[in-house]
Protein backbone atom coordinates (compact mmCIF):
# COMPACT_ATOMS: atom_id res chain seq x y z
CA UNK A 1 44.08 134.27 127.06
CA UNK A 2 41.03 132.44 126.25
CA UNK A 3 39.59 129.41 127.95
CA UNK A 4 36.78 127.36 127.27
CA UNK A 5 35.28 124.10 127.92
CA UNK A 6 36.13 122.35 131.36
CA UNK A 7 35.74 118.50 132.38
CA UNK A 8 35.08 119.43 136.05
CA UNK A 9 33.26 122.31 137.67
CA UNK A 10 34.36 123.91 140.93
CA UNK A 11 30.70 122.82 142.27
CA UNK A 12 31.50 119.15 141.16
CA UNK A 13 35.23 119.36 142.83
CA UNK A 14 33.00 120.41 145.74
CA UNK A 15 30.60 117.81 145.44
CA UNK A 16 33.35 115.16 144.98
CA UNK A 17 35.68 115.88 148.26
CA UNK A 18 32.53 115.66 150.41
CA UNK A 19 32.70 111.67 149.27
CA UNK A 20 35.97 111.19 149.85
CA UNK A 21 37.48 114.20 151.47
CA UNK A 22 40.78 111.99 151.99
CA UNK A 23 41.75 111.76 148.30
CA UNK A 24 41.43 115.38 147.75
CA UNK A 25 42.33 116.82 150.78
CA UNK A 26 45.78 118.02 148.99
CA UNK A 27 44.74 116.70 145.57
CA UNK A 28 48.40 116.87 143.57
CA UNK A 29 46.97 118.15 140.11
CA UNK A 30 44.24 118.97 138.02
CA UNK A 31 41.79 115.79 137.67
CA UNK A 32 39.44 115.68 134.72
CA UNK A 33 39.73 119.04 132.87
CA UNK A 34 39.92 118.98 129.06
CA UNK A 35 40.49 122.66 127.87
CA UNK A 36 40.98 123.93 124.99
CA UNK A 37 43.28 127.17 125.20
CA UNK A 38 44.29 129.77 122.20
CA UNK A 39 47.83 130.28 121.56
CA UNK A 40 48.16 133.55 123.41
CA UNK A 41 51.30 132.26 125.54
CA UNK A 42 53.89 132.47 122.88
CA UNK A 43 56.48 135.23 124.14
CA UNK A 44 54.22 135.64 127.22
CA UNK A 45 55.06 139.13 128.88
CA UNK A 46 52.62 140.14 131.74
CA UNK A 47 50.21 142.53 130.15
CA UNK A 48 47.78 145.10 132.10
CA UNK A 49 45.08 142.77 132.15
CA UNK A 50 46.90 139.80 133.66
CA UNK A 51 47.75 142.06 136.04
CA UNK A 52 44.17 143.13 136.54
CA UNK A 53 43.12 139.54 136.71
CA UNK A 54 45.75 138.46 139.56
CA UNK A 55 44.26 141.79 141.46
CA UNK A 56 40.93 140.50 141.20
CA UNK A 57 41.76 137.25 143.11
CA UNK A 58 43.21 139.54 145.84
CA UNK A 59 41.83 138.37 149.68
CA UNK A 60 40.17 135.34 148.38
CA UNK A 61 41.41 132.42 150.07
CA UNK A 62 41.95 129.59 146.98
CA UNK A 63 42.78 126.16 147.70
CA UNK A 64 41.08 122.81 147.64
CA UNK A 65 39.83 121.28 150.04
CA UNK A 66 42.03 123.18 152.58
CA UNK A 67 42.50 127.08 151.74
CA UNK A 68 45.73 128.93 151.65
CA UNK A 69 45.79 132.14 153.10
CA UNK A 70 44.10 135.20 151.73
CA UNK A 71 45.84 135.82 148.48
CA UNK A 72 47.66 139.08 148.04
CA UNK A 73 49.45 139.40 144.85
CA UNK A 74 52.23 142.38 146.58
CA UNK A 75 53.30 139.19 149.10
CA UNK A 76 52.33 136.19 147.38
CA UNK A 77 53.94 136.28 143.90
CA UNK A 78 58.02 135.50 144.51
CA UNK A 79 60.78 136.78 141.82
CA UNK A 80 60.42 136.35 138.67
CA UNK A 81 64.01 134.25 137.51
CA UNK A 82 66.28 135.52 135.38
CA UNK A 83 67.71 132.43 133.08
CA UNK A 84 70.79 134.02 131.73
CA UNK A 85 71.81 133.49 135.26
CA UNK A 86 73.10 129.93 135.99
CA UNK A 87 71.26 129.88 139.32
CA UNK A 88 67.83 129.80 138.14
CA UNK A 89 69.06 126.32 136.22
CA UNK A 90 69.06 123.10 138.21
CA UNK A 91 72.50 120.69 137.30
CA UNK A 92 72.74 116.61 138.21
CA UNK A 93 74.75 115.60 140.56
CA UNK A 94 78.74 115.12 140.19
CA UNK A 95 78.15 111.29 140.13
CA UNK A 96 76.17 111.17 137.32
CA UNK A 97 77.53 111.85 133.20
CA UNK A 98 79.16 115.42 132.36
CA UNK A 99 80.17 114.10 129.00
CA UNK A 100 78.36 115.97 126.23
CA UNK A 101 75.94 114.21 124.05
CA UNK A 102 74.08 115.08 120.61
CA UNK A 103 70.65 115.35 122.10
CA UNK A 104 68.90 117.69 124.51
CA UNK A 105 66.61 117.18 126.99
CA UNK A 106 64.20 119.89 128.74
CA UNK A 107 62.61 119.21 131.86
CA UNK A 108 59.94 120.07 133.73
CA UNK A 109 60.02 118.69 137.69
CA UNK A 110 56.73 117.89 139.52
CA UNK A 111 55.24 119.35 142.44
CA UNK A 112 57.57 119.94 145.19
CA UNK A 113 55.73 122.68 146.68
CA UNK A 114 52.86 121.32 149.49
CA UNK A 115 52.90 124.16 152.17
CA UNK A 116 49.87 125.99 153.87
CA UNK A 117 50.57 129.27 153.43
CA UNK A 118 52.76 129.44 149.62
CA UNK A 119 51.15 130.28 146.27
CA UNK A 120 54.02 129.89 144.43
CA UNK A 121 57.20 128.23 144.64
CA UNK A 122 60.48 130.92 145.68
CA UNK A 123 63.38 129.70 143.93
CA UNK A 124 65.41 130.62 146.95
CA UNK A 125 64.12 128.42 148.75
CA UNK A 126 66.87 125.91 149.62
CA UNK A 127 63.98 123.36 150.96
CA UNK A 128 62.80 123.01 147.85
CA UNK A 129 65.60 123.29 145.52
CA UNK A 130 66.37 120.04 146.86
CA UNK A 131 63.25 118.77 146.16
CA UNK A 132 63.40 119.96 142.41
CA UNK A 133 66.79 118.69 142.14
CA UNK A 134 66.17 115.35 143.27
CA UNK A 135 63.71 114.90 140.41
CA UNK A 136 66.98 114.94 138.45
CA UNK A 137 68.13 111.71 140.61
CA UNK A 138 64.74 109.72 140.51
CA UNK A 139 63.14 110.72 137.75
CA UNK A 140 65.38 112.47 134.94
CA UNK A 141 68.37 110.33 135.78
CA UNK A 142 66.93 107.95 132.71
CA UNK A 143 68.70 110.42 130.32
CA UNK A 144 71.96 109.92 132.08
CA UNK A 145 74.70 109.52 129.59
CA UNK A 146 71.95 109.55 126.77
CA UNK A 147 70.98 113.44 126.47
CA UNK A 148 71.91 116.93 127.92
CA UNK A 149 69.63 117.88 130.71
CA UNK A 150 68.51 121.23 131.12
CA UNK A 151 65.95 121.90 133.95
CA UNK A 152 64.71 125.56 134.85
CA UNK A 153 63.55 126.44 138.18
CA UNK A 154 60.00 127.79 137.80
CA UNK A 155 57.52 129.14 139.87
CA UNK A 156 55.02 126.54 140.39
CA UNK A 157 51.74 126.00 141.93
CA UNK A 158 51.03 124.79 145.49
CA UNK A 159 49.68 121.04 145.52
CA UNK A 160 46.49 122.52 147.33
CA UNK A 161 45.64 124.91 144.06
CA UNK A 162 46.18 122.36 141.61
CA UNK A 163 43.27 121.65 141.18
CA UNK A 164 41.96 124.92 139.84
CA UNK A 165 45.01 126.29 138.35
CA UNK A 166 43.32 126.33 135.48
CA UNK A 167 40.32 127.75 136.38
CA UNK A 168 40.18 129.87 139.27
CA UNK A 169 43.42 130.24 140.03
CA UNK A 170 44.25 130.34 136.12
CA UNK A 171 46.34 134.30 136.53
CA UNK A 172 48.36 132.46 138.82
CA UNK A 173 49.24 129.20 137.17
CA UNK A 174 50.05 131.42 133.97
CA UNK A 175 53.06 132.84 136.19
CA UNK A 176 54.50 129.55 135.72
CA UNK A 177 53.99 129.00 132.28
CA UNK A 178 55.84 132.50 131.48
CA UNK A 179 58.52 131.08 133.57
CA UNK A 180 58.88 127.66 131.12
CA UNK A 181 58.33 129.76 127.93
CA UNK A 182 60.97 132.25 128.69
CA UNK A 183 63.29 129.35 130.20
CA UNK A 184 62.71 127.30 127.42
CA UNK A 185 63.43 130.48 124.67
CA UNK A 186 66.69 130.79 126.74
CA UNK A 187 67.55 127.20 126.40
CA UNK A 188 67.05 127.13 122.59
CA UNK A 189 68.76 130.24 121.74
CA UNK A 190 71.89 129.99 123.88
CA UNK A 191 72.12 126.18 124.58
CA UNK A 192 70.71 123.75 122.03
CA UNK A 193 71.02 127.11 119.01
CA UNK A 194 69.02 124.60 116.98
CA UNK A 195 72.59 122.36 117.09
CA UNK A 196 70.57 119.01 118.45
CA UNK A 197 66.79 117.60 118.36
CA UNK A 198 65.00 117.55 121.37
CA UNK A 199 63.59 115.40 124.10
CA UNK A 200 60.49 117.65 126.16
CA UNK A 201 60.14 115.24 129.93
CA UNK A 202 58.51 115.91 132.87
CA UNK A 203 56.23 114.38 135.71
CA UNK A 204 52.71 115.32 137.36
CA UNK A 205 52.47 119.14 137.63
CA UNK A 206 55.34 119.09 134.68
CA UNK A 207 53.68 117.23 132.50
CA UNK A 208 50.54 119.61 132.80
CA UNK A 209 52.68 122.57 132.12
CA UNK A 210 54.10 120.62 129.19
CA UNK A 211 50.66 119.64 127.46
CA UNK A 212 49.13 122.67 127.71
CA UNK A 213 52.25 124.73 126.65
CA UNK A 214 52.24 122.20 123.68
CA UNK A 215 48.43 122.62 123.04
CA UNK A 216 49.07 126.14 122.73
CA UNK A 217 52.04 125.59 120.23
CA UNK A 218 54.99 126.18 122.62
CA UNK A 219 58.22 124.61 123.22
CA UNK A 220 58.20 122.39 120.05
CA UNK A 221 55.03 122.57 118.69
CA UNK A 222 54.81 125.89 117.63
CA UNK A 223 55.74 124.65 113.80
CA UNK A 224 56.14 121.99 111.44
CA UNK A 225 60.19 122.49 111.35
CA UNK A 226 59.94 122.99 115.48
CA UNK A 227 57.98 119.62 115.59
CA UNK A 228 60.41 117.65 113.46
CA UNK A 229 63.26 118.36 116.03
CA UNK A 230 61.43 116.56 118.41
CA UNK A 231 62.32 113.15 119.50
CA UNK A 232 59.96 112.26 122.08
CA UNK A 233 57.79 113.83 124.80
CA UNK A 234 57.79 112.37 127.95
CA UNK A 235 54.77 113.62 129.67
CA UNK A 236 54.30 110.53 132.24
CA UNK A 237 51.85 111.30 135.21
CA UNK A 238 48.99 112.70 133.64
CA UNK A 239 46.12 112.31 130.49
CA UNK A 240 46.07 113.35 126.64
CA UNK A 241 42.84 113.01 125.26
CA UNK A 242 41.79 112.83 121.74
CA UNK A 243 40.43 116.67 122.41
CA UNK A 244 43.85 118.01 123.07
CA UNK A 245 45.56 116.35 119.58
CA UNK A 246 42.74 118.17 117.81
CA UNK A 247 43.42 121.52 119.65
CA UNK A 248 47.08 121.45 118.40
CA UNK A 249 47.03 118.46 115.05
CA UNK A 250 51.20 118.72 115.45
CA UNK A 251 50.85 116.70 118.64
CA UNK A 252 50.77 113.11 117.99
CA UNK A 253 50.53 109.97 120.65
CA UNK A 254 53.17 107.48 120.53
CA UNK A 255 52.23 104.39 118.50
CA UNK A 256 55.86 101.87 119.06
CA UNK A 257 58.78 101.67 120.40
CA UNK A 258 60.45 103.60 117.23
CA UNK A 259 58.30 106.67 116.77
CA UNK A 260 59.77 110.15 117.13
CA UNK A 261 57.80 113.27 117.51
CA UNK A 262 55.42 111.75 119.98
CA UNK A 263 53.95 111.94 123.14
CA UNK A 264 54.15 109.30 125.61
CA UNK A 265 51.65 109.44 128.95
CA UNK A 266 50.34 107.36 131.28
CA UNK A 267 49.02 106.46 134.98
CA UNK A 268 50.24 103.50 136.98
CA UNK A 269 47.66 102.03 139.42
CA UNK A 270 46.88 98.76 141.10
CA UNK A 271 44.46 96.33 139.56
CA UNK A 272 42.06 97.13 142.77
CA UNK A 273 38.62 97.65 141.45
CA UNK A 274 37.71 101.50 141.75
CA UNK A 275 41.35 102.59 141.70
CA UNK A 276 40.92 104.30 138.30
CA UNK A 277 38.48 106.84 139.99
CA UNK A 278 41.03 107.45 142.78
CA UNK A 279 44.15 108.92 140.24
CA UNK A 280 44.00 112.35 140.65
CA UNK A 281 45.83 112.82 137.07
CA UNK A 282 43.13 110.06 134.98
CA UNK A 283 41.33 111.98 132.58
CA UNK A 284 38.49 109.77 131.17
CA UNK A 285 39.25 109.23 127.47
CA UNK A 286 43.24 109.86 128.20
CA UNK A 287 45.77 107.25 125.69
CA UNK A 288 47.72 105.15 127.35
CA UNK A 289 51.23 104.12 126.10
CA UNK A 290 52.32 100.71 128.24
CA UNK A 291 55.97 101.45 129.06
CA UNK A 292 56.65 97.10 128.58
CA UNK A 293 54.84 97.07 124.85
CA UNK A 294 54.92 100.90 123.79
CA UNK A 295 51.70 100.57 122.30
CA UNK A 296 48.07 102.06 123.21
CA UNK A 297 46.54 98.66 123.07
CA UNK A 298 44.64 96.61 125.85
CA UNK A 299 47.74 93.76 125.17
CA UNK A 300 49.05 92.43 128.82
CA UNK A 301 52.48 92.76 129.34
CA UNK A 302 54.00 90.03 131.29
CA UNK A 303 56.62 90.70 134.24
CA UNK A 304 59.71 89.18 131.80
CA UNK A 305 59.25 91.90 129.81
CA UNK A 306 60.13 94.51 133.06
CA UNK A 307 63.55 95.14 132.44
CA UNK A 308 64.78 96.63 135.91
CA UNK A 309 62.45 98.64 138.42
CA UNK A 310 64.87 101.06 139.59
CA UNK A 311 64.25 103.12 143.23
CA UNK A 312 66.37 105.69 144.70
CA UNK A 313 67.09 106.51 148.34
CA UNK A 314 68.61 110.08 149.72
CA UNK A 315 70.51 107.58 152.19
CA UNK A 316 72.50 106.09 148.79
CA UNK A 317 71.66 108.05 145.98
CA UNK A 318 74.68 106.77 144.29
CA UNK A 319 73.67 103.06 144.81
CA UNK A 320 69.70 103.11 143.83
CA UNK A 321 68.09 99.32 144.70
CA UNK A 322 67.21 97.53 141.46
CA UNK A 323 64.17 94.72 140.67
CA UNK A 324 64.30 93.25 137.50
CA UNK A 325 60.88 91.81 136.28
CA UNK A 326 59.75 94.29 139.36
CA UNK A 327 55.47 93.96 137.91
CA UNK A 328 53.44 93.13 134.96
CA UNK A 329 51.26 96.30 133.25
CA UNK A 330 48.33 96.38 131.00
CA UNK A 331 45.95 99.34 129.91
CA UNK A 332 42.63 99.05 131.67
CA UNK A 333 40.24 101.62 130.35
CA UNK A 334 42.06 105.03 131.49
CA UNK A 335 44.98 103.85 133.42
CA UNK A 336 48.40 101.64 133.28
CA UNK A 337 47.74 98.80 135.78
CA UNK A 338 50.46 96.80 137.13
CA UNK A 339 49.76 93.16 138.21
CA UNK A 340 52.08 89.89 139.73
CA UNK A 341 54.46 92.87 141.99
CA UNK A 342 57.56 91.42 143.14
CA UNK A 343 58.69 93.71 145.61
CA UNK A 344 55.11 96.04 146.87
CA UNK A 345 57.21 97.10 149.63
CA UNK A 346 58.98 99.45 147.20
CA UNK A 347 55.44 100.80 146.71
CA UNK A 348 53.80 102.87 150.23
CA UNK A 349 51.09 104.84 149.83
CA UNK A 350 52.88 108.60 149.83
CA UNK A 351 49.97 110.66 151.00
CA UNK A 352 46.08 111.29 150.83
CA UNK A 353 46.21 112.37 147.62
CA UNK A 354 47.44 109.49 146.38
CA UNK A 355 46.74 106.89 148.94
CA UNK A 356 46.88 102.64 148.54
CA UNK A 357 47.29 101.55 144.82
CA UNK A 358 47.61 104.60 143.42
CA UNK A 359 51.38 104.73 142.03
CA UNK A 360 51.33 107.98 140.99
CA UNK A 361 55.10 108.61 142.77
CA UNK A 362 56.39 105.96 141.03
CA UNK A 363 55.29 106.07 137.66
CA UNK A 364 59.34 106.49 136.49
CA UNK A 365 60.69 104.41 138.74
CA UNK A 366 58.51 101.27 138.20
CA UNK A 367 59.70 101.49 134.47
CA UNK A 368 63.01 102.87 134.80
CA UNK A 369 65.16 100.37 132.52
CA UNK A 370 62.53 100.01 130.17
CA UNK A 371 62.48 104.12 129.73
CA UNK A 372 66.10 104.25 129.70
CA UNK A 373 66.31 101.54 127.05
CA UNK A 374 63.04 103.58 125.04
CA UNK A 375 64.84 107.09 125.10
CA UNK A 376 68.38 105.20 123.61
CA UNK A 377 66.02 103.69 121.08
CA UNK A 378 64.31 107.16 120.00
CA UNK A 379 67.11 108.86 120.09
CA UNK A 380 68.93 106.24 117.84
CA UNK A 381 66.11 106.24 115.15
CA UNK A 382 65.78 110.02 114.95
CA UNK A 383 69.31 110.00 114.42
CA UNK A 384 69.47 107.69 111.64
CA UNK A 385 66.64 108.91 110.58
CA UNK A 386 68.11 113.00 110.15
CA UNK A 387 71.52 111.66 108.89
């Protein structure tokens, strides 16, 4: 695989964490890196020299700011899965919608992984199948009763390698990426068999995976026909830059409420001064598509046009808390900022990486009714649309 062109430097990420070593100290995902990557993943099997290149990272401790231990690719790489088997497939919970629908949805969970001593994520691990399963609950829940979910365990990255996955750590972020590829071939061929269009979602880490799978012309955008059985992409939680539609042309950004084969992406943060710099996932020159307006304009949304802020707790999961009108949003420069919050309570900074006005966590949840309402409407006008 070839890579070239990067937004940040290792030297810079170094230069960076010595200013604010609190931000980064388990910085969530890659901040700032446009690349431009070849399509070399499609029906990616690993080959001699990926195997070679994971060697060659062998005893070097990787990790930003705070190494993991030395890595050893006999130790540190778990099972690959195996997706005919239903295991290696996470389902929603019994209280939510079994009844089948005429769309499909595929997606990809965020980080769940934030250890000091794991590379990759085991799929074993009970720990964090929960984790990846309650993604389902807050996140993926918006396609309740709308779409099919299908969500593949993969082996993802450690929060504390994000930030180089795809640079230094690159042979070991690629792991993942053969996981989704194969997962998703599996999916098509034996679930959707080209029966329904598709809806490609996901969150933080996810939505990484997704954009540069897409970039590379996987999952749907690996043809004109694949790209017109796509509804929407979902890829809230991180940046698509002008750079990355003109590495793949059949990726396009969301321009209203009623487009289909689209990308929608952006960052919620406070209206703090600074803040901007602070978001982990903000790459400068990134669209953003306001969730209240679903346009890429600087137009301020008002609160009245929130339809329901929707928040989840493991102590109910069946009874989430709802805030209608919950905050105002409005794209300033790189980012989604939210203004006149009703509830901020509902909004704790979750850790250092993304620490006081930096809403990274609840980028779904602070738009929940509005994205529910959005995927209904998609999925109506694609419909009428491919009567």
């Amino acid at each position: 695989m070839k890579i070239t062109g990067t937004f940040f430097t290792f030297e810079k990420f170094k230069k960076i964490i010595s200013v604010k070593p609190l931000l980064f100290s388990v910085l969530f995902i890659l901040s700032g890196m446009i690349l431009i990557i070849s399509p070399a993943y499609k029906n990616m099997h690993k080959t001699e020299k990926e195997d070679y290149e994971l060697e060659e990272l062998r005893g070097k401790k990787l990790g930003i700011p705070d190494p993991l231990p030395p890595f050893n690719p006999d130790t540190h790489i778990p099972q690959a899965p195996d997706y005919s088997d239903d295991y290696y497939w996470l389902r929603m919970p019994p209280h939510f919608s079994s009844q089948k629908q005429p769309v499909d949805v595929f997606w990809v969970y965020p980080t769940v992984l934030s250890d000091s001593v794991t590379y990759l994520m085991d799929l074993h691990n009970r720990v964090l199948r929960g984790k990846a399963r309650w993604t389902l609950v807050e996140q993926a829940s918006i396609f309740d009763g709308q779409a099919n979910i299908f969500a593949p365990y993969y082996r993802q990255n450690n929060v504390k390698i994000n930030p180089i996955m795809l640079t230094h750590a690159l042979p070991i972020f690629r792991l993942g990426q053969e996981d989704l590829i194969n997962a998703f071939h599996f999916f098509m061929e034996n679930y959707n068999k080209g029966e329904r269009p598709v809806i490609l979602a996901a969150h933080s880490q996810g939505s990484v995976r997704v954009v540069e799978l897409s970039k590379a012309g996987e999952l749907m955008t690996g043809n004109v026909a694949m790209a017109k059985k796509l509804i929407a992409a979902y890829v809230i939680g991180y940046s698509i830059t002008p750079v990355d539609l003109e590495v793949n042309p059949l990726m396009k950004i969301s321009a209203n409420a009623d487009d289909t084969g689209c990308f929608i992406a952006y960052n919620t943060i406070s209206d703090e001064p600074g803040k901007e710099k602070e978001g982990p996932t903000i790459i400068p020159g990134t669209y953003v598509v306001n969730p209240l307006t679903w346009k890429t304009d600087e137009s301020f949304a008002p609160a009245s046009l929130n339809l329901g802020a929707v928040f989840f707790k493991h102590e109910h999961p069946q009874t989430p808390v709802h805030y209608e009108h919950f905050a105002s949003a409005q794209k300033r420069g790189n980012a989604l900022v939210i203004t006149d919050i009703a509830n901020p309570e509902e909004l704790p900074a979750t850790n250092e990486t993304f620490p006081e006005g930096i809403y990274h966590m609840y980028d779904y949840a602070i738009f929940y009714e509005n994205l529910r309402k959005n995927v209904a409407n998609r999925i109506r006008v694609y419909l009428q649309k491919n009567k």
